[in-house]
N, C-alpha and C. Protein backbone atom coordinates (compact mmCIF):
# COMPACT_ATOMS: atom_id res chain seq x y z
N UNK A 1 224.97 -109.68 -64.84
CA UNK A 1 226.17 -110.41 -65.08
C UNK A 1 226.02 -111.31 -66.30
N UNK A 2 224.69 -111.65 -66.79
CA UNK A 2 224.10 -112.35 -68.19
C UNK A 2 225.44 -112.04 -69.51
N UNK A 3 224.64 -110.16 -69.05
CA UNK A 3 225.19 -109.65 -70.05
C UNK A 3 226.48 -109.36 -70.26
N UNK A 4 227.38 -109.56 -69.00
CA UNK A 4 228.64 -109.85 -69.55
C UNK A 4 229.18 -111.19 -70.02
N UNK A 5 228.34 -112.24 -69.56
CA UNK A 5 228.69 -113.09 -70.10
C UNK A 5 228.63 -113.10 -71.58
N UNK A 6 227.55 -113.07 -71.87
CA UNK A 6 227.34 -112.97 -73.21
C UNK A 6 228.14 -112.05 -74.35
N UNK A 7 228.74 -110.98 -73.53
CA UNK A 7 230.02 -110.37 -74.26
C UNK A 7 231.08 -111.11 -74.77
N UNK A 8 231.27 -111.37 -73.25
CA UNK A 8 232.37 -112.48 -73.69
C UNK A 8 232.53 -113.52 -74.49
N UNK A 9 231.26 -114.31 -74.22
CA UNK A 9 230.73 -115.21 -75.58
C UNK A 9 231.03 -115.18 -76.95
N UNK A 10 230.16 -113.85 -77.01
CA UNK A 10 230.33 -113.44 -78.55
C UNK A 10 231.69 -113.33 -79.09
N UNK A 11 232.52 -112.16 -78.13
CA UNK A 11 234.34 -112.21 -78.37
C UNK A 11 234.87 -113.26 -78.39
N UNK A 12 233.79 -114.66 -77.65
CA UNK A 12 235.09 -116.12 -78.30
C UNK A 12 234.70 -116.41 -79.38
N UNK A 13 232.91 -116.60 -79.63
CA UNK A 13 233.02 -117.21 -80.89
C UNK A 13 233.47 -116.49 -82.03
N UNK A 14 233.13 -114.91 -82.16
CA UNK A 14 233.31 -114.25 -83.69
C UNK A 14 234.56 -113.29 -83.31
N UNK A 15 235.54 -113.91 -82.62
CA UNK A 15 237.10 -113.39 -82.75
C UNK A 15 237.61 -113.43 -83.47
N UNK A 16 237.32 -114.81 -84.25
CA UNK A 16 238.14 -115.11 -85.44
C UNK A 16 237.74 -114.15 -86.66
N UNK A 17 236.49 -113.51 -87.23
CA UNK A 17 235.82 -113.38 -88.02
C UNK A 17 236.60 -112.05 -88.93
N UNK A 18 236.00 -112.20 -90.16
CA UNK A 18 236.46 -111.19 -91.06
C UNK A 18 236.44 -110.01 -91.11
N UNK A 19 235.18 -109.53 -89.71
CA UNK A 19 234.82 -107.73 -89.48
C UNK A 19 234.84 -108.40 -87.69
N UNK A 20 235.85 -108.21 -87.44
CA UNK A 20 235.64 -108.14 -85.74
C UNK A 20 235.40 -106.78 -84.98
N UNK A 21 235.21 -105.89 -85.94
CA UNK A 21 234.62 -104.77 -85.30
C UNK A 21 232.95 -104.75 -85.05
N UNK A 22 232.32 -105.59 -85.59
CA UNK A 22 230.55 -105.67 -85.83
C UNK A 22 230.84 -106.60 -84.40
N UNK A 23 231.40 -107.74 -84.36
CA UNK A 23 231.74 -108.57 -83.04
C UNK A 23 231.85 -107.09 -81.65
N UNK A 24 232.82 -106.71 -81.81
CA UNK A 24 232.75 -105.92 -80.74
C UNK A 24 232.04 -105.29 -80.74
N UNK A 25 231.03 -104.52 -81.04
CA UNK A 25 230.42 -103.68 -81.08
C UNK A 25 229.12 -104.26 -80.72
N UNK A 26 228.66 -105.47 -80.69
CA UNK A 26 227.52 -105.90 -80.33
C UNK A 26 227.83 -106.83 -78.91
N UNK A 27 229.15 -106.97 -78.82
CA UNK A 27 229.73 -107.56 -77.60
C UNK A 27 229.32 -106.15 -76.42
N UNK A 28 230.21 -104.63 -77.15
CA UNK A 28 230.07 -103.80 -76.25
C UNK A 28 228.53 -103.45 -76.26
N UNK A 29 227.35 -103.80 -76.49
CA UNK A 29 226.35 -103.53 -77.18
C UNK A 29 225.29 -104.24 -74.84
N UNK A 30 226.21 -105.41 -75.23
CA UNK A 30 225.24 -106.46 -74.10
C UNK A 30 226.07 -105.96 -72.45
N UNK A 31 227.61 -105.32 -72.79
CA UNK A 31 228.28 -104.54 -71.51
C UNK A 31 227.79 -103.51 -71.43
N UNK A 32 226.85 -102.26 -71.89
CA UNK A 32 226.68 -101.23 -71.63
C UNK A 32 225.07 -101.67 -71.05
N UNK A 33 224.80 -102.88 -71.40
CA UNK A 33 222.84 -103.01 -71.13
C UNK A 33 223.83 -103.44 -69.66
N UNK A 34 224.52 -104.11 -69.19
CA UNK A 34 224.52 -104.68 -68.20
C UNK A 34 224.96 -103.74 -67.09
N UNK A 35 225.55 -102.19 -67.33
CA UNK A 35 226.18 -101.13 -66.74
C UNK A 35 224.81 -100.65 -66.39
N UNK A 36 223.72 -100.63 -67.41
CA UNK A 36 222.65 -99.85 -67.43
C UNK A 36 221.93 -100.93 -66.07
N UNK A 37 221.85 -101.86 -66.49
CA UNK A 37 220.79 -103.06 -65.17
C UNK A 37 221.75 -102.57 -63.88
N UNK A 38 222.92 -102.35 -63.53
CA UNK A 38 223.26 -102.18 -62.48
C UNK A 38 222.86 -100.67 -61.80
N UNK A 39 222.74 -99.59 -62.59
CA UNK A 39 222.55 -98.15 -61.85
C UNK A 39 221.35 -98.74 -61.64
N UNK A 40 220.14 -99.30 -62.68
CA UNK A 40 218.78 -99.28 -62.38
C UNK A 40 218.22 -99.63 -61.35
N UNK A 41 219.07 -101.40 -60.94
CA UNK A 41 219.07 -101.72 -59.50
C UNK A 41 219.36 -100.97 -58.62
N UNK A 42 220.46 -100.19 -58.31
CA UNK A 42 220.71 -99.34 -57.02
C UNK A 42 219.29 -98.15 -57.15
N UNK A 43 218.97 -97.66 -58.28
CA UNK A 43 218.43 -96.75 -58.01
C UNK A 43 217.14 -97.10 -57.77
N UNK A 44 216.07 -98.33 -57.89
CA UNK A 44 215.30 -99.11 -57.03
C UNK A 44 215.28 -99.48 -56.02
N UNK A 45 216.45 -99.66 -55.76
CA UNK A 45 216.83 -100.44 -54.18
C UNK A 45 216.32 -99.14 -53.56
N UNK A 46 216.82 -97.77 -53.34
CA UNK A 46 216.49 -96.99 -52.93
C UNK A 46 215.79 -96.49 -52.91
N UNK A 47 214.99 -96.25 -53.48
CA UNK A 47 212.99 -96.28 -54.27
C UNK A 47 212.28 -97.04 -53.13
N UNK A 48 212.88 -97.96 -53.35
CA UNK A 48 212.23 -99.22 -52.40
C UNK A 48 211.92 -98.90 -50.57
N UNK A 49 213.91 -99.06 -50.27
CA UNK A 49 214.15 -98.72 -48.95
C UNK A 49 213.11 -97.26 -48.74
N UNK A 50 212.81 -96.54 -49.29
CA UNK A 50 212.26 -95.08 -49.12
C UNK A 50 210.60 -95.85 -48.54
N UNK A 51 209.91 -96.47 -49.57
CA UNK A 51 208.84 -96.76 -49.05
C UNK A 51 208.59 -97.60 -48.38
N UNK A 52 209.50 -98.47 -47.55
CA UNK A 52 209.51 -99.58 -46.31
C UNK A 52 208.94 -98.67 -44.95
N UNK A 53 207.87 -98.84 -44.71
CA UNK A 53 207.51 -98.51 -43.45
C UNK A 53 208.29 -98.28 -42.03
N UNK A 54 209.21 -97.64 -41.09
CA UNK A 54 208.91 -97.79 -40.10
C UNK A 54 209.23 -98.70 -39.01
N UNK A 55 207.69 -98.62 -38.91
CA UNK A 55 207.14 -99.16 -37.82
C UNK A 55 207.48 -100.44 -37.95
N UNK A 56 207.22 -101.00 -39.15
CA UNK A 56 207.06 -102.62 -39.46
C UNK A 56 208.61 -103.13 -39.37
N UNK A 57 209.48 -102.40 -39.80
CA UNK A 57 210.99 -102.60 -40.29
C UNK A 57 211.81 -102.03 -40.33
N UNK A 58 212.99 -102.20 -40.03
CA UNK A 58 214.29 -100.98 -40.10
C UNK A 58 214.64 -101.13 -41.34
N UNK A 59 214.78 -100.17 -41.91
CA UNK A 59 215.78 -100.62 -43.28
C UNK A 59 217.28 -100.42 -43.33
N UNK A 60 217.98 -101.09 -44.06
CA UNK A 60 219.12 -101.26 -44.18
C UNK A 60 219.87 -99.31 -44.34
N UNK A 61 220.74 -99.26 -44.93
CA UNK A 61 221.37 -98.27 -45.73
C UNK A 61 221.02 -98.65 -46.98
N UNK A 62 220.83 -97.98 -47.96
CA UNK A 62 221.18 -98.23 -49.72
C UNK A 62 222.81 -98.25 -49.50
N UNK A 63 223.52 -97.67 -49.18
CA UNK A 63 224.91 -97.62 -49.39
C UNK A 63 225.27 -98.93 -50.05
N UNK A 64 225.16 -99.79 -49.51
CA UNK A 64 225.80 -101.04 -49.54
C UNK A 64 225.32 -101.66 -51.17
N UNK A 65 224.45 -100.94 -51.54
CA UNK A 65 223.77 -101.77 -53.16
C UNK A 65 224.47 -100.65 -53.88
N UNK A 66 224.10 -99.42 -53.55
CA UNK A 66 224.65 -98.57 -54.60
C UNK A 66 226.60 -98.68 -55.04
N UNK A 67 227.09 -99.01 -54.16
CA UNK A 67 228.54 -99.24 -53.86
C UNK A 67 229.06 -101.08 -54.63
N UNK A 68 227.84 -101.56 -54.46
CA UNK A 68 228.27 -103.03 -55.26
C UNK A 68 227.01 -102.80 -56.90
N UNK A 69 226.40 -102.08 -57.16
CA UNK A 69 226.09 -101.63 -58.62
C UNK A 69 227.34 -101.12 -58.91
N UNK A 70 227.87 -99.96 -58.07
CA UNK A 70 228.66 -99.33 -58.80
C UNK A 70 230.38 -99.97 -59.33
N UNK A 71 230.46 -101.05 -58.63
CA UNK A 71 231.27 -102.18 -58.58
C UNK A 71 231.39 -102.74 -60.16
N UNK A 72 229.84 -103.80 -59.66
CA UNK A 72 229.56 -104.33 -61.16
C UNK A 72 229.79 -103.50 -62.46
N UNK A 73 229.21 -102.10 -62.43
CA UNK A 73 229.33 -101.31 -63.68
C UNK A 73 230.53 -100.84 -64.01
N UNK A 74 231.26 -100.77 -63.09
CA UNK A 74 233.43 -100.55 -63.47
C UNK A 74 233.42 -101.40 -63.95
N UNK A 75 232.63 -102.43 -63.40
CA UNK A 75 233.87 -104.08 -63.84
C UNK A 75 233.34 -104.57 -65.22
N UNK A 76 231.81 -103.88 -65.43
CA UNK A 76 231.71 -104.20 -66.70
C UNK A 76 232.00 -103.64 -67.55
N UNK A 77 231.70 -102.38 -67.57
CA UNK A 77 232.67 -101.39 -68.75
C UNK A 77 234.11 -101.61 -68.93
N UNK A 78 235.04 -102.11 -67.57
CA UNK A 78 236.35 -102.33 -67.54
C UNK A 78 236.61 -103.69 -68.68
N UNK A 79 235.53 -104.76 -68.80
CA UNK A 79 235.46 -106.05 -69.66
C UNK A 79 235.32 -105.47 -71.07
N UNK A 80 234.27 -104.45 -70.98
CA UNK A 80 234.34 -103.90 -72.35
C UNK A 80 235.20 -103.02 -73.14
N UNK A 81 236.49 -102.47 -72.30
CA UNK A 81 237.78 -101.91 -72.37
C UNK A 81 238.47 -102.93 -73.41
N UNK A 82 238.72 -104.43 -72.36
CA UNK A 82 239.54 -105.42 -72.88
C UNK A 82 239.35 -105.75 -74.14
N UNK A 83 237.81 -106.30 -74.24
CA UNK A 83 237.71 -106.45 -76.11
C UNK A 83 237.76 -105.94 -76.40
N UNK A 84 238.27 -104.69 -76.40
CA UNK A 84 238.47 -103.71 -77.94
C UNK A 84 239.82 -104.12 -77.80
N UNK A 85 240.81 -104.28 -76.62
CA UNK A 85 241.86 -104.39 -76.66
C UNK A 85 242.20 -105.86 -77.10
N UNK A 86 241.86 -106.07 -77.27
CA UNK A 86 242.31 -108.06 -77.45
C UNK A 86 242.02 -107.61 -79.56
């Protein structure tokens, strides 16, 4: 979520600027790392849950991580929609 912030960031401060396409483009630059941190998490989470023992512990479902990665990564690519549109 850093990295959308930091999109956004960038789109306030260098909105104004003389090439606001270099702005977006390094805005969409920190939304696609942050699409990328979200599959990576789900697909650890499940990595993970796989090698939890058993005996020691029930594990959850992955469902529930893979379904809120996949959340975050709409909603960030969807942010990175807007600045091009703005």
């Amino acid at each position: 979520m850093a990295c959308v912030g930091v999109a956004l960031g960038l789109r306030a401060v260098f909105g104004s600027t003389d090439h606001p396409l270099i702005a977006k483009a390094v805005a969409e630059l920190f939304i696609l790392t942050a699409a990328f941190i979200f599959g990576s998490a789900a697909r650890r989470a499940v990595l993970a849950q796989r090698r939890i023992d058993d005996h020691d512990t029930t594990a959850q479902s992955h469902v529930g991580m893979i379904v809120t990665s996949t959340t975050l990564a709409i909603a960030a690519v969807a942010v990175g929609v807007i600045l091009w549109l703005l």
